[in-house]
Protein backbone atom coordinates (compact mmCIF):
# COMPACT_ATOMS: atom_id res chain seq x y z
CA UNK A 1 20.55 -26.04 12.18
CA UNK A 2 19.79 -27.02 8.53
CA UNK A 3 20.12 -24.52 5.94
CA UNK A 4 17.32 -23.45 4.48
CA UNK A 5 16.87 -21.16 1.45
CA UNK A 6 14.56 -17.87 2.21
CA UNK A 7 14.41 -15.96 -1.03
CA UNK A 8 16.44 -15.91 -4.55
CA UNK A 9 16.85 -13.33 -6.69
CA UNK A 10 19.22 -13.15 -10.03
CA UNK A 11 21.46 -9.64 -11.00
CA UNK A 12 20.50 -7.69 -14.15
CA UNK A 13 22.50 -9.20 -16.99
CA UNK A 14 21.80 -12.76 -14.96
CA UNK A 15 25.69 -13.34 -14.64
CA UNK A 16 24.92 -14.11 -10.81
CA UNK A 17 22.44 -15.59 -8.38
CA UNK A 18 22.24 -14.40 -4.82
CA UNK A 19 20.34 -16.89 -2.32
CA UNK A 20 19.23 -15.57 1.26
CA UNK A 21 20.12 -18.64 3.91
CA UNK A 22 18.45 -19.16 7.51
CA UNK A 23 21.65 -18.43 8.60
CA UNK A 24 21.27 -15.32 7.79
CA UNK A 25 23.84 -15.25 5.82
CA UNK A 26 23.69 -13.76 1.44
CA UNK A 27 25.42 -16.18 -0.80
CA UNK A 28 26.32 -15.03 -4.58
CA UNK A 29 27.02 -17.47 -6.96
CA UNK A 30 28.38 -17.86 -10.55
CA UNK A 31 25.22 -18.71 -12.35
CA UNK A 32 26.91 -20.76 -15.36
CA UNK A 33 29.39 -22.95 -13.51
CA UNK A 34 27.65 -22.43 -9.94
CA UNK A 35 30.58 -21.64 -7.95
CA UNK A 36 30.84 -19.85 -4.55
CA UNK A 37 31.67 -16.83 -4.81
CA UNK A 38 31.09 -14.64 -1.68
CA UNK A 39 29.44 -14.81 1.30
CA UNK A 40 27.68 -11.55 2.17
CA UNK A 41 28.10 -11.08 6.20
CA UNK A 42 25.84 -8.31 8.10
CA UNK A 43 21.85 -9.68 8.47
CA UNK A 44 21.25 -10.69 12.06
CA UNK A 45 17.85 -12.05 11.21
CA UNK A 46 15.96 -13.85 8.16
CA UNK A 47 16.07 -12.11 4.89
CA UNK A 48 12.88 -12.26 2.65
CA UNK A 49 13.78 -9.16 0.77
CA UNK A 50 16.47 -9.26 -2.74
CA UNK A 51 16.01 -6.51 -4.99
CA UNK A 52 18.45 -6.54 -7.81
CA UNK A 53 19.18 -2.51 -9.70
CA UNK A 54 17.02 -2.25 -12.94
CA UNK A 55 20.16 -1.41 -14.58
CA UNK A 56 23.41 -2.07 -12.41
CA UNK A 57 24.27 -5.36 -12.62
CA UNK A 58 26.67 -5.10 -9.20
CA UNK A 59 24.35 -3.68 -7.16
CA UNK A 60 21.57 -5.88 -4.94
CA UNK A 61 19.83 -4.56 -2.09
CA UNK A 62 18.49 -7.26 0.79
CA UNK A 63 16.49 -6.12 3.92
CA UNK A 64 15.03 -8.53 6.47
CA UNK A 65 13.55 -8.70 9.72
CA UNK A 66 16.36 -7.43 11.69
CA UNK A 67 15.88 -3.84 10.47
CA UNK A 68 18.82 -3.80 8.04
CA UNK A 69 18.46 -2.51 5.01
CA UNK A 70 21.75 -3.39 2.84
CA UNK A 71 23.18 -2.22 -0.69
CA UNK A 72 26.31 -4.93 -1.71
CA UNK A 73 28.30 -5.26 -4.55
CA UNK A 74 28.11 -8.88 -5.23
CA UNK A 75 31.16 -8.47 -7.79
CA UNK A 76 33.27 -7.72 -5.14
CA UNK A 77 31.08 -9.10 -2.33
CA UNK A 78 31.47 -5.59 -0.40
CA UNK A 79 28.77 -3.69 1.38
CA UNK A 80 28.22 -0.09 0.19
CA UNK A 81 25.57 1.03 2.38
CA UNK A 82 23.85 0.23 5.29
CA UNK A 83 20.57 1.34 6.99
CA UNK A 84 19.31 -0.19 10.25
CA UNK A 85 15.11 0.92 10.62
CA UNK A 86 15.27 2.10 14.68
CA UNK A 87 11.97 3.38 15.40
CA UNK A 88 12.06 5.79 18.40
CA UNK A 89 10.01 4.28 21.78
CA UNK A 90 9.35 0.88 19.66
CA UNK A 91 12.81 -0.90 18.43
CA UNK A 92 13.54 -2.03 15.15
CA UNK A 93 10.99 -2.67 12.60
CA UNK A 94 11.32 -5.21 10.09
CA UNK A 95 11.39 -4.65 6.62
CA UNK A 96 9.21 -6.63 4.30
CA UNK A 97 9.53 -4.93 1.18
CA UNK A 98 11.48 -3.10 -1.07
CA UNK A 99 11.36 -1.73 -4.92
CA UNK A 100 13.70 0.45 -6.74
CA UNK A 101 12.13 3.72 -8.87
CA UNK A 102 12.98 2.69 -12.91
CA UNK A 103 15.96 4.93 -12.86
CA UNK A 104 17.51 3.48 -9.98
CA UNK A 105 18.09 6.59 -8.34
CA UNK A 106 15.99 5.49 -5.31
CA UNK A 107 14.02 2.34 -3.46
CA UNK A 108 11.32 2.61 -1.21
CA UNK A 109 10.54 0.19 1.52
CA UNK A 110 7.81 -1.27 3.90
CA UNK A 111 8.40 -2.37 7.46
CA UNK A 112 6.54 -4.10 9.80
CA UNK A 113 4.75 -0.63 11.84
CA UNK A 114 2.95 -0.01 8.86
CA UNK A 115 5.59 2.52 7.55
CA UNK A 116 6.81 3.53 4.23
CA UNK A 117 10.88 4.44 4.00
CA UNK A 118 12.07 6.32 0.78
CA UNK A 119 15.84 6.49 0.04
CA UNK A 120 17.92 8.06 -2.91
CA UNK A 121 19.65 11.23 -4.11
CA UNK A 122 18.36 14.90 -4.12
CA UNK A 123 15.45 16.71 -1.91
CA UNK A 124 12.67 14.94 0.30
CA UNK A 125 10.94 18.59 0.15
CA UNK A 126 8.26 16.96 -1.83
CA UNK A 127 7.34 14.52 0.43
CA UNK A 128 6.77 16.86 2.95
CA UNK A 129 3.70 17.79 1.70
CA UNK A 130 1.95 15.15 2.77
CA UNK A 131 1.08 14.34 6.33
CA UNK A 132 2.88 11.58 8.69
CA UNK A 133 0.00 8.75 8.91
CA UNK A 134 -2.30 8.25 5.75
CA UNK A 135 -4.90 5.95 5.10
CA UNK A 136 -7.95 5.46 3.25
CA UNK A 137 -11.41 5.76 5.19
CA UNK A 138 -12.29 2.45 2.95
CA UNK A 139 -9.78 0.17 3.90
CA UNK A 140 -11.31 -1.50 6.35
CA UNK A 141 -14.71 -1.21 5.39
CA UNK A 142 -16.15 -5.05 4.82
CA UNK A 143 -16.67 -6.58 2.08
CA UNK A 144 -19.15 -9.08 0.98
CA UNK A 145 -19.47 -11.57 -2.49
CA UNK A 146 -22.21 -11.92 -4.90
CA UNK A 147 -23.89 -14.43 -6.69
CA UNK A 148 -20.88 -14.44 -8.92
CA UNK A 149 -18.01 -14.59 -6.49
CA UNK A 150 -17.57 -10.62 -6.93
CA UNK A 151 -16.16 -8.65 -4.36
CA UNK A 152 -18.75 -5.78 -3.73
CA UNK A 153 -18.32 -3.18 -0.78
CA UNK A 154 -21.68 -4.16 1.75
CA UNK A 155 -22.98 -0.76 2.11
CA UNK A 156 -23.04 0.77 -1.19
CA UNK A 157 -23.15 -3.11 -3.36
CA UNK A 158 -20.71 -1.52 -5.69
CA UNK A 159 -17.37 -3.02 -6.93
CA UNK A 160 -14.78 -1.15 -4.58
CA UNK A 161 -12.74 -0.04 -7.63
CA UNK A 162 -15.92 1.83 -8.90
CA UNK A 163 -16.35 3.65 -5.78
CA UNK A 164 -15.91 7.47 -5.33
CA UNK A 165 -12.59 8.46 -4.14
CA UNK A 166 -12.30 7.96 -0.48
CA UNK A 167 -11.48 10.29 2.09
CA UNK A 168 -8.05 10.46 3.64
CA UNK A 169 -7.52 9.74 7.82
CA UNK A 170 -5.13 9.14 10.04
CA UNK A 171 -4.14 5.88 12.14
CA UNK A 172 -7.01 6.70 14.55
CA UNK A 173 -9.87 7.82 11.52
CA UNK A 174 -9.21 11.26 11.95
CA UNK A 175 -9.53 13.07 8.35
CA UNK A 176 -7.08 15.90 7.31
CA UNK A 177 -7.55 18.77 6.03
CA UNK A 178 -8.97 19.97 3.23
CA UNK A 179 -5.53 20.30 1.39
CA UNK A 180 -4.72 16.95 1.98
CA UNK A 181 -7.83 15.15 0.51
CA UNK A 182 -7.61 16.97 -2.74
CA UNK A 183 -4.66 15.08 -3.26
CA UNK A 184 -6.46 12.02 -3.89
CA UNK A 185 -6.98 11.63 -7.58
CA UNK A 186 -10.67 12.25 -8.25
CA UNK A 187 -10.78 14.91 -5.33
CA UNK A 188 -8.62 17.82 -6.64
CA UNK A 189 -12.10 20.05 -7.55
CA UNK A 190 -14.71 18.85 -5.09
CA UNK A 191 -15.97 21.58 -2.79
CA UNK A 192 -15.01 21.72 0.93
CA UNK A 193 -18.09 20.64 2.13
CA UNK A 194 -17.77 17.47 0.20
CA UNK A 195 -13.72 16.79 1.06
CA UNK A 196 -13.97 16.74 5.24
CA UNK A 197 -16.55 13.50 6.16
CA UNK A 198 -18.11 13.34 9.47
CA UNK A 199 -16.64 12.49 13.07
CA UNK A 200 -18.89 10.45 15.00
CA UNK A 201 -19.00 8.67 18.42
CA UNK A 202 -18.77 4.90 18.82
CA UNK A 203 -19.21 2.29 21.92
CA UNK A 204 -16.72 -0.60 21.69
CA UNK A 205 -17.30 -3.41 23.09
CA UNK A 206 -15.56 -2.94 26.01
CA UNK A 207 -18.32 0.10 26.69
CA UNK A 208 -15.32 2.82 25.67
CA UNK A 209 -16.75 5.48 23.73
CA UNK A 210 -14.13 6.48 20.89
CA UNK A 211 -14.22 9.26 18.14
CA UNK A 212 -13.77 7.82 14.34
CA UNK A 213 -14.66 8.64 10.87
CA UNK A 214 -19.00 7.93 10.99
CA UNK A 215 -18.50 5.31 7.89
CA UNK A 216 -16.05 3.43 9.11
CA UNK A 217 -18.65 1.78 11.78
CA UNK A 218 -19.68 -1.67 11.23
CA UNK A 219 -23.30 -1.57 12.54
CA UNK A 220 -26.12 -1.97 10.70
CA UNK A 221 -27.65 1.40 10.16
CA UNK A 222 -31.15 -0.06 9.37
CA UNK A 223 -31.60 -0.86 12.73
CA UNK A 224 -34.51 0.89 14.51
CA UNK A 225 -33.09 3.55 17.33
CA UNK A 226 -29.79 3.80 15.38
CA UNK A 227 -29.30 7.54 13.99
CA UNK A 228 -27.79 7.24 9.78
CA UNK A 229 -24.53 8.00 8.69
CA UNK A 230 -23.51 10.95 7.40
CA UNK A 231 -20.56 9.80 5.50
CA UNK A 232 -22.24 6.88 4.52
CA UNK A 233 -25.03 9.06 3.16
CA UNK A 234 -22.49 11.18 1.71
CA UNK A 235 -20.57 8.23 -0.31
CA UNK A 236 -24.22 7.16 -1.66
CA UNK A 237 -25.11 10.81 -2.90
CA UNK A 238 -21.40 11.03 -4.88
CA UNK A 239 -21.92 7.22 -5.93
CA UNK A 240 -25.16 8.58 -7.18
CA UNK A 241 -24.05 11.36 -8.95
CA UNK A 242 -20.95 9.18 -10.30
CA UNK A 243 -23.75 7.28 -12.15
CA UNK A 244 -25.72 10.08 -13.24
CA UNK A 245 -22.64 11.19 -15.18
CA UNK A 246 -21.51 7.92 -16.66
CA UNK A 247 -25.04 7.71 -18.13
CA UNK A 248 -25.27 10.90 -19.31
CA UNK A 249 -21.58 10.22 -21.20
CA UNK A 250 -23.18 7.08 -22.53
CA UNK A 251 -26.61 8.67 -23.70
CA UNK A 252 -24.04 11.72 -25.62
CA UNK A 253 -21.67 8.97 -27.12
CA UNK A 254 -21.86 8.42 -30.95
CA UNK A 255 -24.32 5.80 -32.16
CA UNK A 256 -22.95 2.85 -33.43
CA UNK A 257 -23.20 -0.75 -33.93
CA UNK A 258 -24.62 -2.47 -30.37
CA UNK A 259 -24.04 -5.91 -29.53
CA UNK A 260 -26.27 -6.00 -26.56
CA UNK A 261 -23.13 -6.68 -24.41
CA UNK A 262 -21.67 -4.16 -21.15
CA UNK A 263 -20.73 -4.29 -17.99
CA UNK A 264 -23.39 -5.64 -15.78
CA UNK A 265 -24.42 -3.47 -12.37
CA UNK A 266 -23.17 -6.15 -9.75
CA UNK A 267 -26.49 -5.49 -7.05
């Protein structure tokens, strides 16, 4: 097999420069002279992941496809920790990503089944707050492009980032509860009527009828004999009154000098 390099990453005072092979094997080297130094042995698959400390310059984590998750010190070439990422009923998962906090105290990672793994020191009581599966009712809504080569969400024509906060479901489009969505920044006041969106009923195409969040459906709702959506009517009335409010701040702003120039509506 030839070797191939996968991913490079330097330490924190640069001293050293750590190269993932296709062999699976971590390689540090002496980044003035570039000598050999160790050969970091425990990956059983391709490595795509080096992370080096923000402010240790021995430590380097690497994670790859095989599950592992590994914390070295490339001084000594020495493995300090080790995490393998078995999922129960499903295998291993790989890892694809991984970042340490700014204090270095902990590094959070992404695998392949869509979870999110947080390791370091202290409680995980916090993070029990929230629920097991999270996503956004918007992240699979489509998109389309303007004139311009904008990205505009295709129900509402607005830039997605100047959409009302979206609602929070699980894997299947479920929402949670109340308590849950008034964690999303933009949600912590909104009454309850306004925090759980609508379930509706939808045919698939293989004639299965499955429950989801209403404004996740892709249909057109314009079309005659279809009934409208409630969420979807619901994200128009709170984009509404999101520009009701940003008009109102304008019209209250102090008067000054006006160049003619803002931010054009993107319809």
């Amino acid at each position: 097999m030839k070797p191939k390099v996968t991913m490079i990453a330097w330490n924190q005072n640069d001293n050293y420069v750590v190269t993932a092979v296709n062999n699976h094997l971590l390689k540090v080297w002496n980044s003035s002279t570039g000598q050999l130094l160790h050969d970091l042995v425990g990956h059983a698959d391709e490595v795509f992941v080096l992370e080096t400390h923000p402010f240790d310059a021995r430590i380097m984590l690497s994670a790859g496809h095989d599950g592992n998750i590994f914390i070295w010190d490339i001084t000594k070439g020495t493995k300090t920790k080790h995490y393998f990422n078995m999922i129960e009923g499903q295998g291993h998962g790989a890892v694809f990503d991984c970042k340490f906090s700014p204090d270095g105290q902990h590094f959070a990672c992404t695998d392949s089944h869509g979870h999110l793994l947080i390791f370091g020191f202290g409680c995980s009581r916090p993070y029990e707050k929230i629920p097991d599966q999270m996503f956004f009712h918007t992240d699979y809504r489509p998109l389309i492009r303007d004139s311009n080569n904008y990205v505009l969400d295709e129900q509402t024509q607005q830039a997605p980032h100047l959409m009302p906060p979206p609602f929070l479901v699980d894997v299947d489009g479920n929402p949670h509860p109340t308590k849950y969505q008034r964690l999303v920044p933009g949600r912590e006041n909104c009454a309850d009527e306004h925090l759980i969106p609508q379930l509706g009923y939808v045919a698939t195409s293989d004639g299965e009828v499955v429950e989801q969040v209403i404004g996740q459906q892709t249909v057109d709702q314009d079309e005659p004999g279809l009934e409208p959506s409630i969420l979807d009517g619901m994200i128009r009335q709170l984009q509404l009154e999101q520009d009701q409010r940003t008009g109102a701040d304008q019209e209250s702003a102090p008067s000054g000098p006006q160049n003619g120039e803002g931010t054009p509506r993107r319809g």
